[in-house]
C-alpha atoms as a PDB file:
ATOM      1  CA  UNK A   1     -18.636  14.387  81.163  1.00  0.00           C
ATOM      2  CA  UNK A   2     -16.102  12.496  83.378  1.00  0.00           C
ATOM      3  CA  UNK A   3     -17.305  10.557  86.083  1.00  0.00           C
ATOM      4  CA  UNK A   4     -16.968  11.535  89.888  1.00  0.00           C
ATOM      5  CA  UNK A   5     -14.298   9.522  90.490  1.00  0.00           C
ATOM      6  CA  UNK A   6     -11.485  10.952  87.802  1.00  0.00           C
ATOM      7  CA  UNK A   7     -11.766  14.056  89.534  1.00  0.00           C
ATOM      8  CA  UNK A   8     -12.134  13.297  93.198  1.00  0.00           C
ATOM      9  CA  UNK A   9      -8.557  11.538  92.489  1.00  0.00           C
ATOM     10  CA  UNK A  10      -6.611  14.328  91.468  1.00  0.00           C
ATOM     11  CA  UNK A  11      -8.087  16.457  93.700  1.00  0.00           C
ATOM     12  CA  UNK A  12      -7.090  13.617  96.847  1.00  0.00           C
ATOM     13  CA  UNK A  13      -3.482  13.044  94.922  1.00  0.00           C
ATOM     14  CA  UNK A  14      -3.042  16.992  94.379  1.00  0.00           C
ATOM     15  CA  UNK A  15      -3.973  17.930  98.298  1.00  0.00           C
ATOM     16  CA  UNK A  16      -2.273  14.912  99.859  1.00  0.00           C
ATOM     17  CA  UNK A  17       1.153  16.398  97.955  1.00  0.00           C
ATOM     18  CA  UNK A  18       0.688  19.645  99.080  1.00  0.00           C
ATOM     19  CA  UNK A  19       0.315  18.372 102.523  1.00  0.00           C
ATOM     20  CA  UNK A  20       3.492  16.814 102.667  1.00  0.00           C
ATOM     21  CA  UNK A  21       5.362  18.967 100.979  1.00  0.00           C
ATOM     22  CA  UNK A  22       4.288  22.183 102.841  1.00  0.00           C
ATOM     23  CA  UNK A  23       3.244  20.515 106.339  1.00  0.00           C
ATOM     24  CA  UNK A  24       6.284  18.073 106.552  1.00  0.00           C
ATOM     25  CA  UNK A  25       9.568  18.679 103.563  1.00  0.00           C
ATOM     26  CA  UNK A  26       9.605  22.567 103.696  1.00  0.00           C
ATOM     27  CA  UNK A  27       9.445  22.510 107.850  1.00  0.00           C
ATOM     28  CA  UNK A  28      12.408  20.213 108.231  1.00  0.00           C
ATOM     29  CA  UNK A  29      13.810  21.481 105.333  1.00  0.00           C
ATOM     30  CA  UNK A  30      13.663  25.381 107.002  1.00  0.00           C
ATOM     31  CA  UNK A  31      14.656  23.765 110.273  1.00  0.00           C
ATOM     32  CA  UNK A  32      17.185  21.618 108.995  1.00  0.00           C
ATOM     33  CA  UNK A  33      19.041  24.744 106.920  1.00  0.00           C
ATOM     34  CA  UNK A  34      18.226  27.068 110.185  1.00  0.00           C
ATOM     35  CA  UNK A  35      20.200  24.576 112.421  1.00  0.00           C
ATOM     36  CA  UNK A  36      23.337  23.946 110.407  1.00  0.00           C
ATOM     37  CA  UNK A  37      23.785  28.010 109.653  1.00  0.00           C
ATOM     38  CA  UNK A  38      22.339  29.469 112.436  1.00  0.00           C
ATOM     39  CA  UNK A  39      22.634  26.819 115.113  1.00  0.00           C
ATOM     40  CA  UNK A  40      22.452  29.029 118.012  1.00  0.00           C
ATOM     41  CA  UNK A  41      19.614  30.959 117.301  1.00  0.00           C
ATOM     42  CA  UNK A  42      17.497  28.152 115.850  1.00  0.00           C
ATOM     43  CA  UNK A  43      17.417  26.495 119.161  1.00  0.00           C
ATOM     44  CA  UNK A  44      16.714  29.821 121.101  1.00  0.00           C
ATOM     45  CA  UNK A  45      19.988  31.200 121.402  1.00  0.00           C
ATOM     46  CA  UNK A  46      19.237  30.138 125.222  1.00  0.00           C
ATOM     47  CA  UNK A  47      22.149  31.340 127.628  1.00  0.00           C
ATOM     48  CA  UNK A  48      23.443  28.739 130.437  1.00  0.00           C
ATOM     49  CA  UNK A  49      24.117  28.965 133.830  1.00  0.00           C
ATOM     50  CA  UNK A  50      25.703  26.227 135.734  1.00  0.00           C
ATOM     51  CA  UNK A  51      24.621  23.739 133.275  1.00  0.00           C
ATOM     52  CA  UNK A  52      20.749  25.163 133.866  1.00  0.00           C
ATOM     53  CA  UNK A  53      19.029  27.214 131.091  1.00  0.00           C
ATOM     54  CA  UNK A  54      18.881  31.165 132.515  1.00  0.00           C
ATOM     55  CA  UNK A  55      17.244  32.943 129.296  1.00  0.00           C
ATOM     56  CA  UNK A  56      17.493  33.612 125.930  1.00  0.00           C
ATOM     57  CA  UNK A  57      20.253  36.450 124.240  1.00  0.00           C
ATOM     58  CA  UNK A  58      17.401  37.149 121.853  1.00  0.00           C
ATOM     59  CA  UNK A  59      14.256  37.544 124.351  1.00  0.00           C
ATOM     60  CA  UNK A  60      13.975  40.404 127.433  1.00  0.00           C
ATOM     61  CA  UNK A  61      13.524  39.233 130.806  1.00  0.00           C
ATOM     62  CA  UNK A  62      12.164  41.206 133.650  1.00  0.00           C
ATOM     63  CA  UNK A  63      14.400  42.072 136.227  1.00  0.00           C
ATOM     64  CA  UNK A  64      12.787  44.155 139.083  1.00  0.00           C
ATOM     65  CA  UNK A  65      15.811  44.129 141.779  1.00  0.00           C
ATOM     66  CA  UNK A  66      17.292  47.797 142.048  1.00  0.00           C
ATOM     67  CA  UNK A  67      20.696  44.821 141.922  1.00  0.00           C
ATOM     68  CA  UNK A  68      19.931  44.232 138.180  1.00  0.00           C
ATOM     69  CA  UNK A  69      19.875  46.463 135.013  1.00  0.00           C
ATOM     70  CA  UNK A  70      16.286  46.565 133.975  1.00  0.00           C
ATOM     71  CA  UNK A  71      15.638  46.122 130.589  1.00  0.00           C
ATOM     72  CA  UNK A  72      12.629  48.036 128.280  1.00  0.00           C
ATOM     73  CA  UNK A  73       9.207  47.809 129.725  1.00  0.00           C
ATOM     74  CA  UNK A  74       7.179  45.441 127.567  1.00  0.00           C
ATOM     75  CA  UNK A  75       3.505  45.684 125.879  1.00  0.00           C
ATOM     76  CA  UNK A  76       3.167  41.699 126.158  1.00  0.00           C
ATOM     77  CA  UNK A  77       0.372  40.315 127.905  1.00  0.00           C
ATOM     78  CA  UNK A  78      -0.602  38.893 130.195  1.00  0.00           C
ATOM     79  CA  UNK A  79       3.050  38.887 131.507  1.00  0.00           C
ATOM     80  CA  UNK A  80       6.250  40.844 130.382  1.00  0.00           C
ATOM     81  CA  UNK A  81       8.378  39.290 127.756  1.00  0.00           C
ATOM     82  CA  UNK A  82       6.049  36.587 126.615  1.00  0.00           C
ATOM     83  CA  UNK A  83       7.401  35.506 123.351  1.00  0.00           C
ATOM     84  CA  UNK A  84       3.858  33.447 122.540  1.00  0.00           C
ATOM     85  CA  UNK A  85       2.558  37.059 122.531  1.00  0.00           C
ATOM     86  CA  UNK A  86       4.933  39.522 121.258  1.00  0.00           C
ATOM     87  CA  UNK A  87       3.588  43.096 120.241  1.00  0.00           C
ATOM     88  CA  UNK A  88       3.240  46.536 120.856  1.00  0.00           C
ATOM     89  CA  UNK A  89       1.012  48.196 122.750  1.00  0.00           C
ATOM     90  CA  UNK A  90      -0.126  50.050 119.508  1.00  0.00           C
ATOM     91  CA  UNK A  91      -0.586  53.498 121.463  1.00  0.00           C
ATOM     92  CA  UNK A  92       0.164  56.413 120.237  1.00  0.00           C
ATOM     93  CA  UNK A  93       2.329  59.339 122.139  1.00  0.00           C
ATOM     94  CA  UNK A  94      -0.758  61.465 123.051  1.00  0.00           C
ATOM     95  CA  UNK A  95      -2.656  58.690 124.036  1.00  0.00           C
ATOM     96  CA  UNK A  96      -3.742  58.884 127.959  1.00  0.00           C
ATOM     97  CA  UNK A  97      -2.840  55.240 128.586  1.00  0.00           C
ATOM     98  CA  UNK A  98       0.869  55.823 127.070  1.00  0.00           C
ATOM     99  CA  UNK A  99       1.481  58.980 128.626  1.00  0.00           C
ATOM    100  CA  UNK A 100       0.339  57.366 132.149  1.00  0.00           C
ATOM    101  CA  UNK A 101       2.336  54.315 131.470  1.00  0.00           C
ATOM    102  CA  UNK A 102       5.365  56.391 130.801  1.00  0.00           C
ATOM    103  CA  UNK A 103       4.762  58.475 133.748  1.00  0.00           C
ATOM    104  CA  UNK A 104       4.287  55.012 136.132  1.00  0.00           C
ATOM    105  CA  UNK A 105       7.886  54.436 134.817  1.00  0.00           C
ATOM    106  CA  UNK A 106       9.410  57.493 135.252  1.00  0.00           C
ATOM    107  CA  UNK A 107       8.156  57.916 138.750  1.00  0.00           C
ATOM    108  CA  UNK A 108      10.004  54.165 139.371  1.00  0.00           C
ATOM    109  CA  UNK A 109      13.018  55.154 138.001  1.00  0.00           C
ATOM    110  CA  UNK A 110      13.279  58.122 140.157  1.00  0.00           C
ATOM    111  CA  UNK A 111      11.929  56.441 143.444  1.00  0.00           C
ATOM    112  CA  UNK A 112      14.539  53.681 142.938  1.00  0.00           C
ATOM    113  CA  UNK A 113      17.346  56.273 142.560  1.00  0.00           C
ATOM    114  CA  UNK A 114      16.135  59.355 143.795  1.00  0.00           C
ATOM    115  CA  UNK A 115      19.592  61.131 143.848  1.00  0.00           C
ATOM    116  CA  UNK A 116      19.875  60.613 139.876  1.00  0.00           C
ATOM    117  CA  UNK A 117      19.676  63.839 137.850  1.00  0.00           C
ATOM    118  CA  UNK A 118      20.677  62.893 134.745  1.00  0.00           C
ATOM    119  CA  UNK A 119      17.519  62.843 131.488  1.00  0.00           C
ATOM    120  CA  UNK A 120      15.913  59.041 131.337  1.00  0.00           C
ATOM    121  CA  UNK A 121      16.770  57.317 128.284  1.00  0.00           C
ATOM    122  CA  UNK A 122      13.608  56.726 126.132  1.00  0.00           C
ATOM    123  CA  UNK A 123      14.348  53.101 125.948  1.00  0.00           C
ATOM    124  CA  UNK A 124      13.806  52.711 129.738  1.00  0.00           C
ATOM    125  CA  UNK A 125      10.283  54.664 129.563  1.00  0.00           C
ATOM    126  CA  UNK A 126       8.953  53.342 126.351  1.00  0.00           C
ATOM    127  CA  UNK A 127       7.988  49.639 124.998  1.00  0.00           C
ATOM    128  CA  UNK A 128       9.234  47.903 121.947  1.00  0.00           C
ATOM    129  CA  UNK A 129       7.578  47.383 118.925  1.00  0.00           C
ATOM    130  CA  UNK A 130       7.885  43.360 119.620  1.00  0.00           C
ATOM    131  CA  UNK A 131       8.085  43.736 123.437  1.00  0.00           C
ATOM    132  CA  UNK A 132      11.253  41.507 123.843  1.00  0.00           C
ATOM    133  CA  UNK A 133      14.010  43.496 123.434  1.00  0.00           C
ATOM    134  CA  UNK A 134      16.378  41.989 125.474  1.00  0.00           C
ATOM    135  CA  UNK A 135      19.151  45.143 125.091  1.00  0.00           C
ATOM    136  CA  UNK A 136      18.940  48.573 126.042  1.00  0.00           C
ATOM    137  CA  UNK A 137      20.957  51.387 124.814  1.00  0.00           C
ATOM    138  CA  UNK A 138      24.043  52.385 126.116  1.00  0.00           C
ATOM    139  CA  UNK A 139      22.552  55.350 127.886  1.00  0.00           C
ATOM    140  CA  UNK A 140      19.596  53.407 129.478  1.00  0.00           C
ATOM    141  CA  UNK A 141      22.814  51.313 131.360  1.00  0.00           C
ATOM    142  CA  UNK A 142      25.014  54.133 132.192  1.00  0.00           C
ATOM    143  CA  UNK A 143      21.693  56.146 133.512  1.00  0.00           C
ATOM    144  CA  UNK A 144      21.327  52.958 135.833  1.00  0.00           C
ATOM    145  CA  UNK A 145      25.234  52.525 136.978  1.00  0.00           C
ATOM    146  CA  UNK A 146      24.807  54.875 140.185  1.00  0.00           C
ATOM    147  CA  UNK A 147      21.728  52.568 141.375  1.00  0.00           C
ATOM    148  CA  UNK A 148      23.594  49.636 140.406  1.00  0.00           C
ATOM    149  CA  UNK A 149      26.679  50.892 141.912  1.00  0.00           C
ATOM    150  CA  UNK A 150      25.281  51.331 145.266  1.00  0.00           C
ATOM    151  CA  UNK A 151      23.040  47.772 145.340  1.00  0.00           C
ATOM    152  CA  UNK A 152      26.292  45.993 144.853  1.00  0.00           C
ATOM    153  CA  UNK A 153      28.956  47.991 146.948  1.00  0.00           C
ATOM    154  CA  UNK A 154      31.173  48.887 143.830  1.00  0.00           C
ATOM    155  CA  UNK A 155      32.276  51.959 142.136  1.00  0.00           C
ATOM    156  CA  UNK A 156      30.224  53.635 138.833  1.00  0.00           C
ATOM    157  CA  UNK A 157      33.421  52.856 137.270  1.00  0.00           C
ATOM    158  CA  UNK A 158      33.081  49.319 137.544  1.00  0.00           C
ATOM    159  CA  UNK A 159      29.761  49.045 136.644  1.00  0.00           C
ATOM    160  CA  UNK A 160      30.322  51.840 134.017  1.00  0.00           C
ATOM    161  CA  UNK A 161      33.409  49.456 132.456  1.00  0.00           C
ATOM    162  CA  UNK A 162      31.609  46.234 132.647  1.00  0.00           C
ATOM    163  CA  UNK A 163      28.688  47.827 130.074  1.00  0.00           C
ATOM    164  CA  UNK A 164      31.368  48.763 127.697  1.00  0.00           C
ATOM    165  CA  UNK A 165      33.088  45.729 128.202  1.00  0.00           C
ATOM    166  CA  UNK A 166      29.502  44.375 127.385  1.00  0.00           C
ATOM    167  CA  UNK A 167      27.834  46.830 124.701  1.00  0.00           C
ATOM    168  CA  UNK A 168      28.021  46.406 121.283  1.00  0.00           C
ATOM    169  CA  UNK A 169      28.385  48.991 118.347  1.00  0.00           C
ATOM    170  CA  UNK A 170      26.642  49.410 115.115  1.00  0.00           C
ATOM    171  CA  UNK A 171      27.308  46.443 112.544  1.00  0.00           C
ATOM    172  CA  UNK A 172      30.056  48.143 109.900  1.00  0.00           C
ATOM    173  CA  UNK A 173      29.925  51.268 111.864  1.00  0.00           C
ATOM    174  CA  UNK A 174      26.711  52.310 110.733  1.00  0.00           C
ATOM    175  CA  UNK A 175      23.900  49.581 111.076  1.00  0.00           C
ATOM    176  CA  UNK A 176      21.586  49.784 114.613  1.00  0.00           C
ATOM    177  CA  UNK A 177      22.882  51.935 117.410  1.00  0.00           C
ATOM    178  CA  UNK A 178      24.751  50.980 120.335  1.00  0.00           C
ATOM    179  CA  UNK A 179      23.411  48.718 122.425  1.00  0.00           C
ATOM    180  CA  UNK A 180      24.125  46.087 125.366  1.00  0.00           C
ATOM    181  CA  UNK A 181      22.421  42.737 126.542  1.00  0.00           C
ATOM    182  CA  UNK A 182      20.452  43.169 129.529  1.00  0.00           C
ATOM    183  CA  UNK A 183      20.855  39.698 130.442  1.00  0.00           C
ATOM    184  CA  UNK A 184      24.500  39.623 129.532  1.00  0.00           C
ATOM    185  CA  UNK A 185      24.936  42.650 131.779  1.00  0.00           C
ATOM    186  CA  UNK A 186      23.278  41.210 134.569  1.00  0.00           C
ATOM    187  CA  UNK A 187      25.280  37.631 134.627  1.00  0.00           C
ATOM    188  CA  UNK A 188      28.720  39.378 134.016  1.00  0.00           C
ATOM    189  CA  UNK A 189      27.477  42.078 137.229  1.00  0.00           C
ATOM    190  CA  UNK A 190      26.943  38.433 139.504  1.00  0.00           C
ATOM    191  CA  UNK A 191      29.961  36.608 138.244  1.00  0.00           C
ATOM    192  CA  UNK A 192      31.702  39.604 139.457  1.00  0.00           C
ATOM    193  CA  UNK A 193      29.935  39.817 142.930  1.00  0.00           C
END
C-alpha cells in the first residue's frame, strides 16, 4: 500500500496543472486569438461619439424619445438591455403576462403616433430571445419614420432613405433577414439634425 504522501502529490501536481492551464493559458489564449481576429467585437464592438463611448453595435439600448427609433422591448431585469442578465422572458403567446405586455406596447406605439395605420411589426411588440437585440427589422423602422419624421421636422423620405442607407440584407442573400442598427439609426438621424 503506498503511503499518503505518493498520492497526495499527484493529486496537488495534477490539480495545480489543470488550474493553470484552464484558469490562466486557455483564457488568454481565447482572448488573445479573439483580439487579433475579431478585434472589434472582443472589446465590445463599443461605438464612439466625440471621443466618448455611446454603446455597443452588438447590445440594444433603450431609447424612449418619440426623436429616436426604439429598438425591441427587452425581458432583462431589473433594467432593459442588461447584458449581465440577458434572457427571455420565457412566456409563452397565450400567457396573460405576454399578451398584457404586448398590449402595454401596442397601446404606446399608437399613443405616440396616433395617426399611424399601418400593422405593428412583431419585432416592436415582442422581446428577444437574449433581450439585446440592438436591430430591428426593416419594417419596425419604416413603421416608425412618420413619428420620427415629425419629432425632427424632416420628410418620411429622409428618414425612410437614411434606414436603407443604414439596413443591412441577409448574409449571401439568404442568411438572417433584413435588418438595421437601432443605434446606428439613431446617431446617423442626429448627425443629420
Amino acid at each position: 500500500m503506498p503511503a499518503g504522501g505518493s498520492i497526495l502529490r499527484p493529486a496537488l501536481v495534477l490539480f495545480a496543472s489543470l488550474t493553470l492551464l484552464v484558469g490562466v493559458v486557455y483564457p488568454y489564449a481565447v482572448t488573445g486569438i479573439g483580439k487579433l481576429a475579431f478585434a472589434d467585437q472582443a472589446d465590445g464592438s463599443i461605438v464612439m461619439r466625440d471621443g466618448k463611448p455611446v454603446g455597443s453595435s452588438l447590445i440594444g439600448q433603450a431609447f424612449s424619445s418619440p426623436k429616436y427609433f426604439w429598438g425591441r422591448p427587452s425581458a432583462t431585469g431589473p433594467m432593459p438591455n442588461n447584458a449581465a442578465n440577458s434572457s427571455g422572458s420565457n412566456l409563452g403567446p397565450t400567457n396573460p403576462a405576454q399578451i398584457d405586455a404586448v398590449k402595454g406596447r401596442i397601446d404606446a406605439l399608437k399613443a405616440a403616433d396616433p395617426a399611424n395605420t399601418a400593422k405593428i411589426p412583431v419585432d416592436l411588440v415582442t422581446a428577444s430571445g437574449s433581450g439585446l437585440d440592438p436591430e430591428i427589422s426593416l419594417a419596425a423602422a419604416y413603421y416608425q419614420a412618420p413619428r420620427i419624421a415629425r419629432e425632427r421636422k424632416m420628410t418620411v423620405e429622409e428618414v425612410r432613405s437614411l434606414v436603407d442607407q443604414l439596413g443591412e440584407h441577409p448574409a449571401l442573400g439568404f442568411f438572417g433577414e433584413p435588418r438595421v442598427n437601432v443605434l446606428a439609426l439613431n446617431l446617423a438621424l442626429d448627425k443629420k439634425h
